[in-house]
N, C-alpha and C. Protein backbone atom coordinates (compact mmCIF):
# COMPACT_ATOMS: atom_id res chain seq x y z
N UNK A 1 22.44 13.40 -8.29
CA UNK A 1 23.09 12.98 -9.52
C UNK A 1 22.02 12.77 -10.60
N UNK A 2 22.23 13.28 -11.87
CA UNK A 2 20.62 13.44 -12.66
C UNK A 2 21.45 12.00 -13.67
N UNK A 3 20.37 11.42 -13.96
CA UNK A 3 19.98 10.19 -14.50
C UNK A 3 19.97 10.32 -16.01
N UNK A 4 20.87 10.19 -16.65
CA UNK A 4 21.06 10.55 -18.40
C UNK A 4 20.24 9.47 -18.89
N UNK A 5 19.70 8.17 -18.67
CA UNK A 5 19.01 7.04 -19.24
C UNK A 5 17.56 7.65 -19.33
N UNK A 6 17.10 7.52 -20.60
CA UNK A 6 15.48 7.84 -21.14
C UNK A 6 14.45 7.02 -20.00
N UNK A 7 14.23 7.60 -19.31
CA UNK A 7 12.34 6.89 -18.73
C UNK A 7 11.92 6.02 -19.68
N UNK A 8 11.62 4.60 -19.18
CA UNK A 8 10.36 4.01 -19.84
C UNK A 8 9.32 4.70 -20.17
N UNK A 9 8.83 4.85 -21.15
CA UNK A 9 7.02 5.67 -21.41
C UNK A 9 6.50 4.83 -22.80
N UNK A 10 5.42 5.25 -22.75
CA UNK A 10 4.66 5.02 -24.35
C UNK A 10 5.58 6.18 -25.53
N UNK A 11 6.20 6.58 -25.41
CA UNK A 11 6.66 7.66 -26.67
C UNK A 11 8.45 7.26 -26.35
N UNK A 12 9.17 6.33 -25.83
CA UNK A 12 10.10 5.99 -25.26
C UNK A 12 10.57 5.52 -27.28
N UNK A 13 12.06 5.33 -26.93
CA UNK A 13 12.32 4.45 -28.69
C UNK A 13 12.04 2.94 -28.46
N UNK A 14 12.00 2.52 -27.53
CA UNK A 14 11.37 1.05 -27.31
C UNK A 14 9.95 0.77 -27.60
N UNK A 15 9.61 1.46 -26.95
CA UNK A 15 7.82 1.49 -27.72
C UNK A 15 7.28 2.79 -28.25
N UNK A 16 8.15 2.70 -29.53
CA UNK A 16 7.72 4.28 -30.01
C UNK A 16 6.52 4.28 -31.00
N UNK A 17 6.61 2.70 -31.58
CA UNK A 17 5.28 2.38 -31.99
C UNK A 17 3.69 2.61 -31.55
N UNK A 18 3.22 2.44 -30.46
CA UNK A 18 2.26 2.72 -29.54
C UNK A 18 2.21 4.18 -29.68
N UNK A 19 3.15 5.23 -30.04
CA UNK A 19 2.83 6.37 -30.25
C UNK A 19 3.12 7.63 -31.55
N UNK A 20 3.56 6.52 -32.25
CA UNK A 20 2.88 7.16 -33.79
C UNK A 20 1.74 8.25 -33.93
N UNK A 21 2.31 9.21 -34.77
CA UNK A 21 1.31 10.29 -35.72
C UNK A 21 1.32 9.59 -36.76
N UNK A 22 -0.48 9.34 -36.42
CA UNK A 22 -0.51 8.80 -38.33
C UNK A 22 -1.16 9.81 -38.93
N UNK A 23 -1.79 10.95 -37.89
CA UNK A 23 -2.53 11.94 -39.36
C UNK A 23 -2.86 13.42 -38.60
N UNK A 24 -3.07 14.35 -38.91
CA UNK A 24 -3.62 15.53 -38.24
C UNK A 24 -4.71 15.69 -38.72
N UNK A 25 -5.91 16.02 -38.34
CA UNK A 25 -7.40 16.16 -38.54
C UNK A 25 -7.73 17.50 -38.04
N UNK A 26 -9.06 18.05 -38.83
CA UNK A 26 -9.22 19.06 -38.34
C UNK A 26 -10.93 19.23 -37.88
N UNK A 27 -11.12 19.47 -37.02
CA UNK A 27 -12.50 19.66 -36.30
C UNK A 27 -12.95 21.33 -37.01
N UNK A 28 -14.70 20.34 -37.81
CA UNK A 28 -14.94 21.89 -38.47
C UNK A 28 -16.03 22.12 -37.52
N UNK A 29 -16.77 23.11 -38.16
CA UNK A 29 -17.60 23.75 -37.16
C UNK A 29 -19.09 23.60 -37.13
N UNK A 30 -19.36 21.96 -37.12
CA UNK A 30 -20.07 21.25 -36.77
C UNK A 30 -19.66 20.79 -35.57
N UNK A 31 -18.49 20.62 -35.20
CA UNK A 31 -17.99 19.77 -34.63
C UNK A 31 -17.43 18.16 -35.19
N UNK A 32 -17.11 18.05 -35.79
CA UNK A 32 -16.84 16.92 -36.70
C UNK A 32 -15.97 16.61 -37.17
N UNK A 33 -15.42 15.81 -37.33
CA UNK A 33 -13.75 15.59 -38.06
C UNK A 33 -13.48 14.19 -38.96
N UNK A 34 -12.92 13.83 -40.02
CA UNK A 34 -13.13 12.49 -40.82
C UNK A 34 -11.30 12.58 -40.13
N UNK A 35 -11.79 11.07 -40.24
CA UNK A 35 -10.38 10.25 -40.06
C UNK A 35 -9.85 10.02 -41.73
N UNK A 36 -8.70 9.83 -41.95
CA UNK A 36 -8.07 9.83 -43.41
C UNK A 36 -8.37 8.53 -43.73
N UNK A 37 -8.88 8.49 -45.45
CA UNK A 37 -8.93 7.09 -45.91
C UNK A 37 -7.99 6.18 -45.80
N UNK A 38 -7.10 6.31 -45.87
CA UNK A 38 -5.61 5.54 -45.27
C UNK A 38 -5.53 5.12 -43.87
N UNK A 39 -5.91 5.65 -43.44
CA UNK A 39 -5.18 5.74 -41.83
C UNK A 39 -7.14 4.70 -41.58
N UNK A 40 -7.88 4.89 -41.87
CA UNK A 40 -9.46 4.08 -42.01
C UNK A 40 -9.09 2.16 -42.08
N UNK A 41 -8.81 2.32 -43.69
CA UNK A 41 -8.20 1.10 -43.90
C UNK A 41 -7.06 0.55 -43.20
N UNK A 42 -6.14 1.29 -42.74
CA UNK A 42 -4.97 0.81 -42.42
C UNK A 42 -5.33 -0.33 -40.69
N UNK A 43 -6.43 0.70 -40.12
CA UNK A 43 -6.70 -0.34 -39.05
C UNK A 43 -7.74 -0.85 -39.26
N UNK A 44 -8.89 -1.15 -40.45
CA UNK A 44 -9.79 -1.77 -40.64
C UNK A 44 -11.00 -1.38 -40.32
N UNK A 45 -11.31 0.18 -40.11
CA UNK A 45 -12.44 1.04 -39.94
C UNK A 45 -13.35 0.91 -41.10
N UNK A 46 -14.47 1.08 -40.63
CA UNK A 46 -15.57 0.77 -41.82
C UNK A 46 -16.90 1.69 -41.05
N UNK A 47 -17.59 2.45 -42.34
CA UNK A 47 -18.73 2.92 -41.91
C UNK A 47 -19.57 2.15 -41.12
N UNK A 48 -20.22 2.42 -40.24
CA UNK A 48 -20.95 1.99 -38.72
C UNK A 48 -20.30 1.37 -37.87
N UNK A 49 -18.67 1.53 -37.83
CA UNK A 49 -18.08 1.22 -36.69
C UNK A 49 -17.97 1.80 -35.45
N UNK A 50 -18.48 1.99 -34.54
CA UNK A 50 -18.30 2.58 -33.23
C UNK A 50 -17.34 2.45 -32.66
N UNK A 51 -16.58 4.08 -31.72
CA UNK A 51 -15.42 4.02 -31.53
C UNK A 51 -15.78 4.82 -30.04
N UNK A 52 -14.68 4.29 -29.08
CA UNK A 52 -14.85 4.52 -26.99
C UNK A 52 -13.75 5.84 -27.40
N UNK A 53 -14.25 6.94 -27.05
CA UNK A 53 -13.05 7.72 -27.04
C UNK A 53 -12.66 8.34 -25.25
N UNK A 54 -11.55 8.09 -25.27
CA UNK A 54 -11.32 8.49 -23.52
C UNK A 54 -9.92 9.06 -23.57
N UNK A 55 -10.01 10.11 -22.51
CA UNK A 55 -8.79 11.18 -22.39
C UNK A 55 -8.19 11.01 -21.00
N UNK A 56 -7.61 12.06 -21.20
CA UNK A 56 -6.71 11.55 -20.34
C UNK A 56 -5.89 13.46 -20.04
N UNK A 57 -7.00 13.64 -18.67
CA UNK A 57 -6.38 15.31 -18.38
C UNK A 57 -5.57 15.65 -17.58
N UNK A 58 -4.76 16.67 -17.79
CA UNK A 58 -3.41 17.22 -16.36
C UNK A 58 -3.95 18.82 -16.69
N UNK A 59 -3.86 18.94 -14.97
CA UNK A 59 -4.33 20.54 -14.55
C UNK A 59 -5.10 21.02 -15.53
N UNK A 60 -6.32 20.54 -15.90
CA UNK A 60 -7.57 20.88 -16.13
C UNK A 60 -7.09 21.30 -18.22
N UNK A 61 -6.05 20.60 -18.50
CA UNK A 61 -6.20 20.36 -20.01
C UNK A 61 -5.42 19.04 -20.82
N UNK A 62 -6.53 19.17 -22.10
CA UNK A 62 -6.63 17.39 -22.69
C UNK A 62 -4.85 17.18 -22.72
N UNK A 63 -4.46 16.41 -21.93
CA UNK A 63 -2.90 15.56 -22.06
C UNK A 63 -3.26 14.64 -23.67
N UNK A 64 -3.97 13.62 -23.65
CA UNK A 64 -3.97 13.16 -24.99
C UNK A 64 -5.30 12.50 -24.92
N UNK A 65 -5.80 11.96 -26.08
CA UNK A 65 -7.21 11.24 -26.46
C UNK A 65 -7.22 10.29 -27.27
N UNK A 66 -7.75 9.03 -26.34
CA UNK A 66 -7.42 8.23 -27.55
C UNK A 66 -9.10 7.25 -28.13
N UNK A 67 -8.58 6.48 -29.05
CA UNK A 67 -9.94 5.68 -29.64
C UNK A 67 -9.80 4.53 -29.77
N UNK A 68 -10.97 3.63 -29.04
CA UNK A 68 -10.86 2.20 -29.20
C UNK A 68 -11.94 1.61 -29.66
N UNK A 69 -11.89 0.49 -30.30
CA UNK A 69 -12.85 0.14 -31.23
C UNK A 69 -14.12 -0.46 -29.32
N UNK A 70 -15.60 -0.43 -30.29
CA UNK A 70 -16.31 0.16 -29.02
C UNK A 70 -16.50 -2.02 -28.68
N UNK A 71 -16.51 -2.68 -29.30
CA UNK A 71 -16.74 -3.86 -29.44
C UNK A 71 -15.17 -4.78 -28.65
N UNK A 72 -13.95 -4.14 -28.92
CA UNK A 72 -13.31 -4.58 -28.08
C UNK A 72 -12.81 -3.93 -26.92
N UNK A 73 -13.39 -2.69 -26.48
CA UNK A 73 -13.36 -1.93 -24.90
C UNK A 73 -13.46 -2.08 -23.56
N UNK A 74 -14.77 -3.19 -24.29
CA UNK A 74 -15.62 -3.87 -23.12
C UNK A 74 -14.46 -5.09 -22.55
N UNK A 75 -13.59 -5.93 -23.48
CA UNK A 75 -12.76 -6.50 -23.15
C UNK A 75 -11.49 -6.54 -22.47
N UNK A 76 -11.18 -5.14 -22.83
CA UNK A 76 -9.91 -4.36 -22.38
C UNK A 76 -10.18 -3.80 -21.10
N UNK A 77 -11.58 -3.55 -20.79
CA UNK A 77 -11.96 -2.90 -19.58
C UNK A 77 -11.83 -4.65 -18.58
N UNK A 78 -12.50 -5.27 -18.77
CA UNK A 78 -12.43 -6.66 -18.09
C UNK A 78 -10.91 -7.36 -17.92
N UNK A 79 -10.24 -7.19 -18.97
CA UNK A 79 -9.27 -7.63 -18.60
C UNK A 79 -8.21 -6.70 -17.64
N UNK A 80 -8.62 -5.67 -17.33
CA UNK A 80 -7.96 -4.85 -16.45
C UNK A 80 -9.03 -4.64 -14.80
N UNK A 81 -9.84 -4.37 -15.37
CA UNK A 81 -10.52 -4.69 -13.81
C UNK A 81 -11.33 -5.78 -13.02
N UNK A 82 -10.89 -6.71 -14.41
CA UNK A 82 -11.39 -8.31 -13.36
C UNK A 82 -10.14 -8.70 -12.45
N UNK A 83 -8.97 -8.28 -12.89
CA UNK A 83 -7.66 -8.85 -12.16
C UNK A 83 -8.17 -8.24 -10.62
N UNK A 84 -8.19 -6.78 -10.71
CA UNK A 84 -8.32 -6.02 -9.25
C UNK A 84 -9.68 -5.92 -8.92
N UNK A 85 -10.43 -6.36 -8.97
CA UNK A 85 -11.95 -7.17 -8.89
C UNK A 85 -11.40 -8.16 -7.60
N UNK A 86 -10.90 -9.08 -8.36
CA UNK A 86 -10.29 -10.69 -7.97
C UNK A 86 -10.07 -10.31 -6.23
N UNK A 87 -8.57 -9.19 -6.45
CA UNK A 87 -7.57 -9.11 -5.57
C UNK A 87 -8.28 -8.55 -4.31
N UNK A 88 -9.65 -7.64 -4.68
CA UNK A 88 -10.16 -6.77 -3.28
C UNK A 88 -11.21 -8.11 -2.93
N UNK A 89 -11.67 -8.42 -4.10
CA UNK A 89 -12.80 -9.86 -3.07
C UNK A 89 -11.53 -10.93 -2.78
N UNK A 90 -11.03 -11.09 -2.86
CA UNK A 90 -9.80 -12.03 -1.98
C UNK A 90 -8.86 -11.63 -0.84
N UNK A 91 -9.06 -9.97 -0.75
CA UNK A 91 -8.45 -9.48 0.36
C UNK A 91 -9.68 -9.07 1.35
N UNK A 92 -10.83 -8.52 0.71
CA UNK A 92 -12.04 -8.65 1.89
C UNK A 92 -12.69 -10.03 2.76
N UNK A 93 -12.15 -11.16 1.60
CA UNK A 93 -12.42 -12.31 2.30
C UNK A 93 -11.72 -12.97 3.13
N UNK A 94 -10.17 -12.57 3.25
CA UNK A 94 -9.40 -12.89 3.76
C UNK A 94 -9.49 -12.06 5.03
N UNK A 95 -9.77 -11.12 5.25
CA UNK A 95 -10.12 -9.95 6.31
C UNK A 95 -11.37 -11.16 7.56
N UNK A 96 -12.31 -11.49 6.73
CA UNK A 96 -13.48 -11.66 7.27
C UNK A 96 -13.16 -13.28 8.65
């Protein structure tokens, strides 16, 4: 029996926010691409800001790419792998 209700996802109408087009860019042949003055300001980008860019591939092509500011990455990375950090030293200790 096929399931007419939309999947939860990031591009879902519940969180369709999280996956907004805010701009199309074009990579010249430097390799290089400017982000739009709008779309700069709009999240508070400023010259010498460093940005984590990480993808995300299926059967050997880019699914999507995204950018995180490089100053809060380090946080986002901790708050996701201190939890399961926690859980394997509390299940190896519990083993022992």
């Amino acid at each position: 029996m096929a399931d007419n209700k939309q999947k939860q996802g990031c591009c879902t109408p519940s969180t369709a926010e999280c996956c907004k087009v805010e701009s199309v860019v074009t990579i010249d042949d430097r390799g290089q691409m400017i982000l739009p003055k709008d779309l700069r300001e709009k999240v508070g980008l400023v010259a010498g800001d460093k940005l984590v860019i990480a993808t995300s591939m299926k059967d050997g092509k880019l699914g999507f790419l995204m950018m995180f500011r490089a100053d809060d990455f380090g946080d986002m990375v901790r708050g996701f792998v201190g939890p399961v950090m926690r859980a394997v030293w509390m299940d190896a200790k519990e083993e022992k």
